[in-house]
Protein backbone atom coordinates (compact mmCIF):
# COMPACT_ATOMS: atom_id res chain seq x y z
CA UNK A 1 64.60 71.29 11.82
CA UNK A 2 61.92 70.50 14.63
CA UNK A 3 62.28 66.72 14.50
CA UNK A 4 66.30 66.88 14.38
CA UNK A 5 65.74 68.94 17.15
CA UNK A 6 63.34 66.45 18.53
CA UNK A 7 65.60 63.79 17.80
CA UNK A 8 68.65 65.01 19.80
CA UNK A 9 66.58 65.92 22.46
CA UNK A 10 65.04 62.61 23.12
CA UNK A 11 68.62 61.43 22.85
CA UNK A 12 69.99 63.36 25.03
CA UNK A 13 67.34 61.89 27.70
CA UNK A 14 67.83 58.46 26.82
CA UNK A 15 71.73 58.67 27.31
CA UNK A 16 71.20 60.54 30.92
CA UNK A 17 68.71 57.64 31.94
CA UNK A 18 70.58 55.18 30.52
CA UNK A 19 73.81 56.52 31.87
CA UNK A 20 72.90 57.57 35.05
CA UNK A 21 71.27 53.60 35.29
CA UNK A 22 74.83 52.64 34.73
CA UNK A 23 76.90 54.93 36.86
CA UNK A 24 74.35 54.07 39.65
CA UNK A 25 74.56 50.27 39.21
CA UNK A 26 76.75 48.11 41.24
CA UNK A 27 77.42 44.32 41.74
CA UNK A 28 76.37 43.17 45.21
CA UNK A 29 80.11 42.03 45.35
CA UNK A 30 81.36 45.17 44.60
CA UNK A 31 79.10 47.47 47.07
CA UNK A 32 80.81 48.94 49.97
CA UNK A 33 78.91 51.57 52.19
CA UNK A 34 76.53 51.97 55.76
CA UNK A 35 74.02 48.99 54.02
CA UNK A 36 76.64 46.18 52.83
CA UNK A 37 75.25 43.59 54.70
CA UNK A 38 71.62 44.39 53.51
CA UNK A 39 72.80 44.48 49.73
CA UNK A 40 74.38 41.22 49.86
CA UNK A 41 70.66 39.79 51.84
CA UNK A 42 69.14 40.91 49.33
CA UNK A 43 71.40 39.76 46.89
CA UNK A 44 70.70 36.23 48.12
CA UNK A 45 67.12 36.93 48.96
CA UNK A 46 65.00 34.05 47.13
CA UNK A 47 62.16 36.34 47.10
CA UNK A 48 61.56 40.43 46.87
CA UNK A 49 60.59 43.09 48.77
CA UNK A 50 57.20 43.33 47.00
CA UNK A 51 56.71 39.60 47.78
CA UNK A 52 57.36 39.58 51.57
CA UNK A 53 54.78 42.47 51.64
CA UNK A 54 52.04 40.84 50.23
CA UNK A 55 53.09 37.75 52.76
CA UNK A 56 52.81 40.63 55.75
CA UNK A 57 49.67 41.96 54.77
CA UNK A 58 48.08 38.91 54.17
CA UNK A 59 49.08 37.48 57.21
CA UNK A 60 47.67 40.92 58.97
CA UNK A 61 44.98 41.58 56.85
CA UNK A 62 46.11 45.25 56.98
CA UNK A 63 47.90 47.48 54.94
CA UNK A 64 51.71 47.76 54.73
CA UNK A 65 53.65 51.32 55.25
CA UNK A 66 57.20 50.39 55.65
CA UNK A 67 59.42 47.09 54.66
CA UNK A 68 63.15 46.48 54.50
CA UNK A 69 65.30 43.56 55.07
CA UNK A 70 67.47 43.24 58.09
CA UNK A 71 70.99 41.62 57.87
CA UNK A 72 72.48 40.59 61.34
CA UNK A 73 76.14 40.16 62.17
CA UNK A 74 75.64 36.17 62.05
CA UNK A 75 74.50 35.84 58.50
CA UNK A 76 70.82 35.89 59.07
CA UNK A 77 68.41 38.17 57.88
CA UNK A 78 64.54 38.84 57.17
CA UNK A 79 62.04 41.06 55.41
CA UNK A 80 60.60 43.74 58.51
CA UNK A 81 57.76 44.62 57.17
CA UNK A 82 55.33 47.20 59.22
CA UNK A 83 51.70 47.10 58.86
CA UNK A 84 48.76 49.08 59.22
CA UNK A 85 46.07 46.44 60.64
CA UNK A 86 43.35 46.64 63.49
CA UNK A 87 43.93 49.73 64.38
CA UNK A 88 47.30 50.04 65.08
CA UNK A 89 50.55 49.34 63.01
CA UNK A 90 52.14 46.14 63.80
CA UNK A 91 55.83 44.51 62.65
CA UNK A 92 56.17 41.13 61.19
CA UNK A 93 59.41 39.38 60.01
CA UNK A 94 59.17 37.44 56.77
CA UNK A 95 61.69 34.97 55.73
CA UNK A 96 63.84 35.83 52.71
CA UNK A 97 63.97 32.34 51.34
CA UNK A 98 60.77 30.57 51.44
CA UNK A 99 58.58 34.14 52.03
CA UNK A 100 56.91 32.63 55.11
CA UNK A 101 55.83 34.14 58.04
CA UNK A 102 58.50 33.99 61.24
């Protein structure tokens, strides 16, 4: 009885993960909302998030607390990624498609 109970238990928390992973998920194409332009950057993004902040804080030598990309009206966009270096917290752009510094 314990590991039928066991059983439907852990399958009853697979199917919500799984299920709320697929209710949740939505094609770049598809997205509508306050952050369409950023979804489709991203979607076309040759590098991540995690990448442009290594590029920041190497660049800094500091330690990153915020990052996000930035889509503009005219198509362009870039990481802004702030970081922690020197003393003070400083903001430097990344580009999305090679991951170098602007």
């Amino acid at each position: 009885m314990k590991s039928k109970l066991k059983t439907l238990v852990l399958a009853a928390a697979a199917a919500g993960v799984f299920g709320s992973g697929l209710a949740y998920a939505q094609s770049a194409e598809t997205y509508r909302g306050d952050d369409e332009k950023e979804v489709h950057a991203i979607a076309r993004a040759k590098i991540g998030l995690a990448e442009a902040i290594t590029a920041a804080e190497r660049e800094t030598s500091g330690k990153a607390i915020e990052g996000q990309i930035e889509a503009k009206k005219d198509g362009r966009s870039y990481f802004e990624i702030e970081v922690y270096a020197g003393g003070k917290i400083v903001e430097v752009r990344i580009d999305p498609e090679t991951g170098r510094v602007l």
